[in-house]
C-alpha atoms as a PDB file:
ATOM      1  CA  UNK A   1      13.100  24.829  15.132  1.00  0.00           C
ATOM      2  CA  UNK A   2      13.044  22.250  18.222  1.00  0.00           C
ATOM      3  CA  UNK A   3      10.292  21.308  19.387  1.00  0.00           C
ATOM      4  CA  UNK A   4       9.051  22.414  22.918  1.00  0.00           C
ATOM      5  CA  UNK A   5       6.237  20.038  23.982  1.00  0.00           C
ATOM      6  CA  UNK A   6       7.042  17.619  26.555  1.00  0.00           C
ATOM      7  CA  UNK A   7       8.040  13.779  25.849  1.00  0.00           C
ATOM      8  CA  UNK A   8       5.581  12.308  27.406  1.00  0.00           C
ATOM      9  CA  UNK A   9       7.040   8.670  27.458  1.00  0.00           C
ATOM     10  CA  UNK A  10       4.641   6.492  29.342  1.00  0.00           C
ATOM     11  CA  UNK A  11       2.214   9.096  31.111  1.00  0.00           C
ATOM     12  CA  UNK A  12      -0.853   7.641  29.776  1.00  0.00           C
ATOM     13  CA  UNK A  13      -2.471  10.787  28.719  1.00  0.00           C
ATOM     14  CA  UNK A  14      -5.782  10.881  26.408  1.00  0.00           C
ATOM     15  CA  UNK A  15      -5.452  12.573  23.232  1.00  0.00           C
ATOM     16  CA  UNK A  16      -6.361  15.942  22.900  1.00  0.00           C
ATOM     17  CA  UNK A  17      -9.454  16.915  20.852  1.00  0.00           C
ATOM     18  CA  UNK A  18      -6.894  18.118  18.255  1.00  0.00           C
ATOM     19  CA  UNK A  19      -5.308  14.856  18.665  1.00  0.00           C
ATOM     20  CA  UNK A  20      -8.472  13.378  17.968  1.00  0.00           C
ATOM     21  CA  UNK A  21      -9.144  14.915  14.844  1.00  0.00           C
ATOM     22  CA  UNK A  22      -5.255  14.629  13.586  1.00  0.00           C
ATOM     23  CA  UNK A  23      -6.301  10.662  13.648  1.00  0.00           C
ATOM     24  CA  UNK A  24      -9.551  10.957  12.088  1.00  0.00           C
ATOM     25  CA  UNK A  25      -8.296  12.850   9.136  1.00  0.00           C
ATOM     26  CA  UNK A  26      -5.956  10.067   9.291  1.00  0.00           C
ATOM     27  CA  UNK A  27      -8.242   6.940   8.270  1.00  0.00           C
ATOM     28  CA  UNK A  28      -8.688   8.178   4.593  1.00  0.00           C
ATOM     29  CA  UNK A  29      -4.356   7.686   4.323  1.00  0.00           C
ATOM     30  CA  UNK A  30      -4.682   4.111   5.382  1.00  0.00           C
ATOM     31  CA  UNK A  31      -8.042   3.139   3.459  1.00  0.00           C
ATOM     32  CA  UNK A  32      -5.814   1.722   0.704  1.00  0.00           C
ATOM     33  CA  UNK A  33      -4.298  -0.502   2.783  1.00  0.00           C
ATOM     34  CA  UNK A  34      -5.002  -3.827   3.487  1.00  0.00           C
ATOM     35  CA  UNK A  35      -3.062  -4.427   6.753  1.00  0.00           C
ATOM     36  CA  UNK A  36      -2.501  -8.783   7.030  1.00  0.00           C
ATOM     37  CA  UNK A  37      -1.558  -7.309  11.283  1.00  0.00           C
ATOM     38  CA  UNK A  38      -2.151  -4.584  13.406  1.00  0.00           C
ATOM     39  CA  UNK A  39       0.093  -3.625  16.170  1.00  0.00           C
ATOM     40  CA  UNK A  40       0.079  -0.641  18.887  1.00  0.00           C
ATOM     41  CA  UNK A  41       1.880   0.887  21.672  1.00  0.00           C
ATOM     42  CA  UNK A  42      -0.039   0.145  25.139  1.00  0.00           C
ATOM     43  CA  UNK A  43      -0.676   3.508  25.847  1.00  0.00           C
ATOM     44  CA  UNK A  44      -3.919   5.018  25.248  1.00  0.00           C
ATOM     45  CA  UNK A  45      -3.421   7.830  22.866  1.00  0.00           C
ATOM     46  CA  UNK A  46      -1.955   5.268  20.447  1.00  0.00           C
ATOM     47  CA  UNK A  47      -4.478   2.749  21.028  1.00  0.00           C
ATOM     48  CA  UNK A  48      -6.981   5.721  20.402  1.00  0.00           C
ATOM     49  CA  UNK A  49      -5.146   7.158  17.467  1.00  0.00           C
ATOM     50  CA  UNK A  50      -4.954   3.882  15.564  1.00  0.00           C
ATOM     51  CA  UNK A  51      -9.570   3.309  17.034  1.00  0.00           C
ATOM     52  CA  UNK A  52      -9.874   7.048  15.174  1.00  0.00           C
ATOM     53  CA  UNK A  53      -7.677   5.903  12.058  1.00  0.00           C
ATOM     54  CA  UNK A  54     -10.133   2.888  11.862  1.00  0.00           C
ATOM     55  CA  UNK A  55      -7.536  -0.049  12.461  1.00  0.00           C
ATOM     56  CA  UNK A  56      -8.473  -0.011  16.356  1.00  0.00           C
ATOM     57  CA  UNK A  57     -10.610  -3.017  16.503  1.00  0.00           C
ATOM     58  CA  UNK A  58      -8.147  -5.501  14.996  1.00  0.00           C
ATOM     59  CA  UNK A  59      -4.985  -3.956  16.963  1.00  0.00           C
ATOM     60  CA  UNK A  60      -2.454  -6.245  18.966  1.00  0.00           C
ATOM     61  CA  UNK A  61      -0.725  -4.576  21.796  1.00  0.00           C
ATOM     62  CA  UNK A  62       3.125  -4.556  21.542  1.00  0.00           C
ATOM     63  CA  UNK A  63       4.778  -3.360  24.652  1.00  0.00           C
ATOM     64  CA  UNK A  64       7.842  -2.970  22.289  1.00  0.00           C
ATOM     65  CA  UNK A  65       5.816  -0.388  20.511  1.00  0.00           C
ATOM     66  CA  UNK A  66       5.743   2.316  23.849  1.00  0.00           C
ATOM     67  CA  UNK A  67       7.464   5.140  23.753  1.00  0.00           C
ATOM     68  CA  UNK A  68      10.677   6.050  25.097  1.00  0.00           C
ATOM     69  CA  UNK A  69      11.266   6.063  28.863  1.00  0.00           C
ATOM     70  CA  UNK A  70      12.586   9.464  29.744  1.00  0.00           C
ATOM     71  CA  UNK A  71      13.170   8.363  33.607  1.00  0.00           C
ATOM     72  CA  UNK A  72      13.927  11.908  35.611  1.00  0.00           C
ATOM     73  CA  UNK A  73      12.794  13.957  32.445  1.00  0.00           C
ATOM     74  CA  UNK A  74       9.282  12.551  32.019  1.00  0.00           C
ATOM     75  CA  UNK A  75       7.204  15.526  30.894  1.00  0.00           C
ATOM     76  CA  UNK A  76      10.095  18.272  30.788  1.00  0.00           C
ATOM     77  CA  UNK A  77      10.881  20.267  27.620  1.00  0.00           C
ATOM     78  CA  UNK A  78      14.573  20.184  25.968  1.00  0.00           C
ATOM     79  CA  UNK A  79      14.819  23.864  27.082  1.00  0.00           C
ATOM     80  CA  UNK A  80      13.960  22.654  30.639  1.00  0.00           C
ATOM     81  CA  UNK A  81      16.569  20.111  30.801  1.00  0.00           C
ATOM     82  CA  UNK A  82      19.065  22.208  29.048  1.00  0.00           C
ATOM     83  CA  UNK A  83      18.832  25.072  31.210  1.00  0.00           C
ATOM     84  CA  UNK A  84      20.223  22.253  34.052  1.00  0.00           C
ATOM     85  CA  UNK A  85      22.081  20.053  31.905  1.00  0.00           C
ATOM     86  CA  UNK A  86      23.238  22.467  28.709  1.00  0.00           C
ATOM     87  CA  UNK A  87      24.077  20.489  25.505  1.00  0.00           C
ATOM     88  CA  UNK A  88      22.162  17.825  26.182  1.00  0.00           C
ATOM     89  CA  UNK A  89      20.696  15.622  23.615  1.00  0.00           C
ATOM     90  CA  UNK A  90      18.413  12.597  23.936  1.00  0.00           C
ATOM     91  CA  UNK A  91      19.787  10.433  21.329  1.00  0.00           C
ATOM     92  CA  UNK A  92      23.396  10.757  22.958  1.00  0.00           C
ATOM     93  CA  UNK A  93      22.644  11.092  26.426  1.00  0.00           C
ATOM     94  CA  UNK A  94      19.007   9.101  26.815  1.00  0.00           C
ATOM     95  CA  UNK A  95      17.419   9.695  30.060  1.00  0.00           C
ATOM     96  CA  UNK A  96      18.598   9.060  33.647  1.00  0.00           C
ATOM     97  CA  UNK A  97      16.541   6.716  35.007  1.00  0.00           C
ATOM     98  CA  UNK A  98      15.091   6.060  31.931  1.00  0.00           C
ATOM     99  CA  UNK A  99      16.193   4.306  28.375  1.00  0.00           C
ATOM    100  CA  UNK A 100      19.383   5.108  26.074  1.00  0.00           C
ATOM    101  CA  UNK A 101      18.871   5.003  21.904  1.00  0.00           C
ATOM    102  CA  UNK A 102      20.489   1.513  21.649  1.00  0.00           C
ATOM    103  CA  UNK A 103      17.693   0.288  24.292  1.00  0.00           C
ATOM    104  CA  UNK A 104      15.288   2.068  22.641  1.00  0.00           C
ATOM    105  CA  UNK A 105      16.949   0.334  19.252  1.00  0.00           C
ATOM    106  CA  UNK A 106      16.727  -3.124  20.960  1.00  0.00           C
ATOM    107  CA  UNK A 107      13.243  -2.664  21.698  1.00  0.00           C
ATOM    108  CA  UNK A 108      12.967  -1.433  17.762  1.00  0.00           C
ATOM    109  CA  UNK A 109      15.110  -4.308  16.456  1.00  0.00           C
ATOM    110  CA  UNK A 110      12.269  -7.068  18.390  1.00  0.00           C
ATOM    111  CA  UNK A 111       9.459  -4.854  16.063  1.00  0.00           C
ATOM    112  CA  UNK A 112      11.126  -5.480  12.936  1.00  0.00           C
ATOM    113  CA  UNK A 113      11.794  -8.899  13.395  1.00  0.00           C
ATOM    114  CA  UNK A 114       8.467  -9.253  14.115  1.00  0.00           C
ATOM    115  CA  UNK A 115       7.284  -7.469  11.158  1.00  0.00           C
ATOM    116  CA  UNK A 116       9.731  -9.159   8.230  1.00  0.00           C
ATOM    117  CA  UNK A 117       8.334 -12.447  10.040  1.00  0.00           C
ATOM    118  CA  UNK A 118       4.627 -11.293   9.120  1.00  0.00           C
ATOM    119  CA  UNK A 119       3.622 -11.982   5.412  1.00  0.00           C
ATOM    120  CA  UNK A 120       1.789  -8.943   4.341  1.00  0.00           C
ATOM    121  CA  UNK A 121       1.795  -5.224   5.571  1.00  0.00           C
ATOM    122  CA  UNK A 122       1.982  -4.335   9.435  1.00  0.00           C
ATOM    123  CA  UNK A 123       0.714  -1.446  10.708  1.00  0.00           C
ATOM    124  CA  UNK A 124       2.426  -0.151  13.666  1.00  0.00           C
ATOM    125  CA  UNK A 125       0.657   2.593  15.705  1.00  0.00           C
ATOM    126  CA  UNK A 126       3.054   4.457  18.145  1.00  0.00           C
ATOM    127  CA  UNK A 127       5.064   7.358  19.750  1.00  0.00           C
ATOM    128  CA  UNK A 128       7.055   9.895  17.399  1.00  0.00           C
ATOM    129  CA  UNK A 129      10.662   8.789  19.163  1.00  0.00           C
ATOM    130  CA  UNK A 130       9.966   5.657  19.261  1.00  0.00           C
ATOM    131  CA  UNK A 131       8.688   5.386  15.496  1.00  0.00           C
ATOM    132  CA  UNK A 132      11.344   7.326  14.483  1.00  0.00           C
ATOM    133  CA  UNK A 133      14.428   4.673  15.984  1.00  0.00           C
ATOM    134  CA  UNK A 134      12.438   2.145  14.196  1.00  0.00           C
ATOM    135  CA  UNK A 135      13.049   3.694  10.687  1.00  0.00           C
ATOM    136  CA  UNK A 136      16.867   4.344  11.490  1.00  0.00           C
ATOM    137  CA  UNK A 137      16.807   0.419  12.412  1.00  0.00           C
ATOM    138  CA  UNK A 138      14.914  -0.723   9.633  1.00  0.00           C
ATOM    139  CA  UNK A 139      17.671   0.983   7.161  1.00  0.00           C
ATOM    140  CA  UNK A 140      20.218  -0.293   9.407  1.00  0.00           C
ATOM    141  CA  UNK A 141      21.324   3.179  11.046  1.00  0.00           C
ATOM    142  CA  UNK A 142      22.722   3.558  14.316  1.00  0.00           C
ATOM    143  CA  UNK A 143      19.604   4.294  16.346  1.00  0.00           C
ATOM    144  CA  UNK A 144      21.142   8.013  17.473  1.00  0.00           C
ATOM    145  CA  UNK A 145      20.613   8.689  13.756  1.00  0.00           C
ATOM    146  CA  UNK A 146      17.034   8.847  14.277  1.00  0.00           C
ATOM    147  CA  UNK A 147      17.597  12.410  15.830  1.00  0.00           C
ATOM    148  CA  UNK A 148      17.105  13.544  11.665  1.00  0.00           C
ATOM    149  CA  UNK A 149      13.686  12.040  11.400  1.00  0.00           C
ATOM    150  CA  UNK A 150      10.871  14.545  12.182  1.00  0.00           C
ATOM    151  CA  UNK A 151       8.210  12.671  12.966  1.00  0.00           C
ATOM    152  CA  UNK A 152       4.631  14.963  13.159  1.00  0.00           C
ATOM    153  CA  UNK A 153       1.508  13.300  15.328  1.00  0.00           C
ATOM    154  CA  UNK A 154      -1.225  11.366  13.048  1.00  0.00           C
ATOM    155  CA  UNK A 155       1.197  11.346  10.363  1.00  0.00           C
ATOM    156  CA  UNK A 156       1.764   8.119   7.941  1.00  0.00           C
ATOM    157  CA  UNK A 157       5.179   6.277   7.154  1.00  0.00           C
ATOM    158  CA  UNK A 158       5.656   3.857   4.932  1.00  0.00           C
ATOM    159  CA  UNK A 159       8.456   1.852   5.506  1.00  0.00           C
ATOM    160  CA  UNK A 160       9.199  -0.984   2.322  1.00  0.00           C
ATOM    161  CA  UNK A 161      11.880  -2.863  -0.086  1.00  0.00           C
ATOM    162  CA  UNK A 162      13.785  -2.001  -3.190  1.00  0.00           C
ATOM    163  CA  UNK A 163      15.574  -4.558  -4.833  1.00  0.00           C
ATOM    164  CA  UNK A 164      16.162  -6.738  -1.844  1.00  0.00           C
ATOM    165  CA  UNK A 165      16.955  -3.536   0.653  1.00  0.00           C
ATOM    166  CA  UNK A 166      15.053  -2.157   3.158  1.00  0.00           C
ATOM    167  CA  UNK A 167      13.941   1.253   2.588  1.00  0.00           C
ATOM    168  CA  UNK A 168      12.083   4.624   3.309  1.00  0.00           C
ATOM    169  CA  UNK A 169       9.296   4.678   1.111  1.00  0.00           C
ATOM    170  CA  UNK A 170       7.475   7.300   2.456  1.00  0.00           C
ATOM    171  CA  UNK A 171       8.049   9.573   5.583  1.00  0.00           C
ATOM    172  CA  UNK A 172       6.025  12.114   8.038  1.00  0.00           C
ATOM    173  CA  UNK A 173       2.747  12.211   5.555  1.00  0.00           C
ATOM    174  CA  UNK A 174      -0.017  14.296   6.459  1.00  0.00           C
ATOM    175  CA  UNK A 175      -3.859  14.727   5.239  1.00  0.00           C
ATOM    176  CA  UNK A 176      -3.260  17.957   2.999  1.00  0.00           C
ATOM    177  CA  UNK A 177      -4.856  21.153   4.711  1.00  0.00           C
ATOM    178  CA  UNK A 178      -4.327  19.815   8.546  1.00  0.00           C
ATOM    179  CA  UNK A 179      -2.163  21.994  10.882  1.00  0.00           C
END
């Protein structure tokens, strides 16, 4: 089933008390981890996601890290936009006014440069679309093929090696028991 909240690209919205505790429950996923670099999306419900999931007060914001720019369909649903432009499909068709997927993969690409350039684990706190080109990069799929990665809010992602190629190691992780 698709999805019917609204990509909200770079409205800089607060999160939502649910939000709020979706990151909390968070923190105990990324205790483990001993993060050598922080990095998050400007906007605020990232910044306060990654505050909530403890890594806020050694985060570095990455403008590279903001979500998709949706132009003319900033805060419309894919039923909204449909019903005017049927068949339409963000990851072939991006956004007028806004960002295609290879922009949106550019922006990606800069991130994981960044990231294989850091020794150590990154931590990248973001925006589901956005987060989810990343991983098709990082394998070294065609950004559009990011359209098969459901990405849920507060959720963890792992993203590693195996013999000498980059992989998936873990994808869309929740805290057992949250909606």
């Amino acid at each position: 089933m698709e999805s019917q909240r609204p990509p909200y690209g770079h409205t800089d919205l607060p999160l939502l008390p649910e939000g709020e505790r979706q990151a909390i429950h968070l923190r105990p996923l990324l205790e483990p981890y001993q993060f050598t670099a922080v990095w998050t999306s400007p906007l605020l419900r990232a910044r306060r996601t990654g505050e909530l999931a403890g890594l806020g007060d050694v985060a570095v914001i990455d403008p590279d890290l903001s979500e998709w720019d949706y132009g003319a369909y900033e805060g419309l649903t894919t039923a909204e936009i449909r019903a005017e432009r049927p068949g339409w499909d963000l990851f072939d068709d991006g956004a007028p006014g806004g960002e295609t997927a290879a922009q949106v993969g550019a922006r990606a690409d800069r991130v994981i440069e960044r990231v294989r350039a850091t020794p150590g684990d990154v931590a990248c706190v973001a925006h589901s679309h956005l987060l989810r080109v990343l991983a098709a990069r990082w394998v070294g799929f065609d950004p559009s093929s990011a359209r098969h990665l459901v990405l849920d809010p507060a959720s963890l992602s792992q993203l590693g090696w195996d013999r000498g190629q980059p992989v998936i190691n873990l994808w869309n992780h929740r805290t057992p028991g949250l909606p």
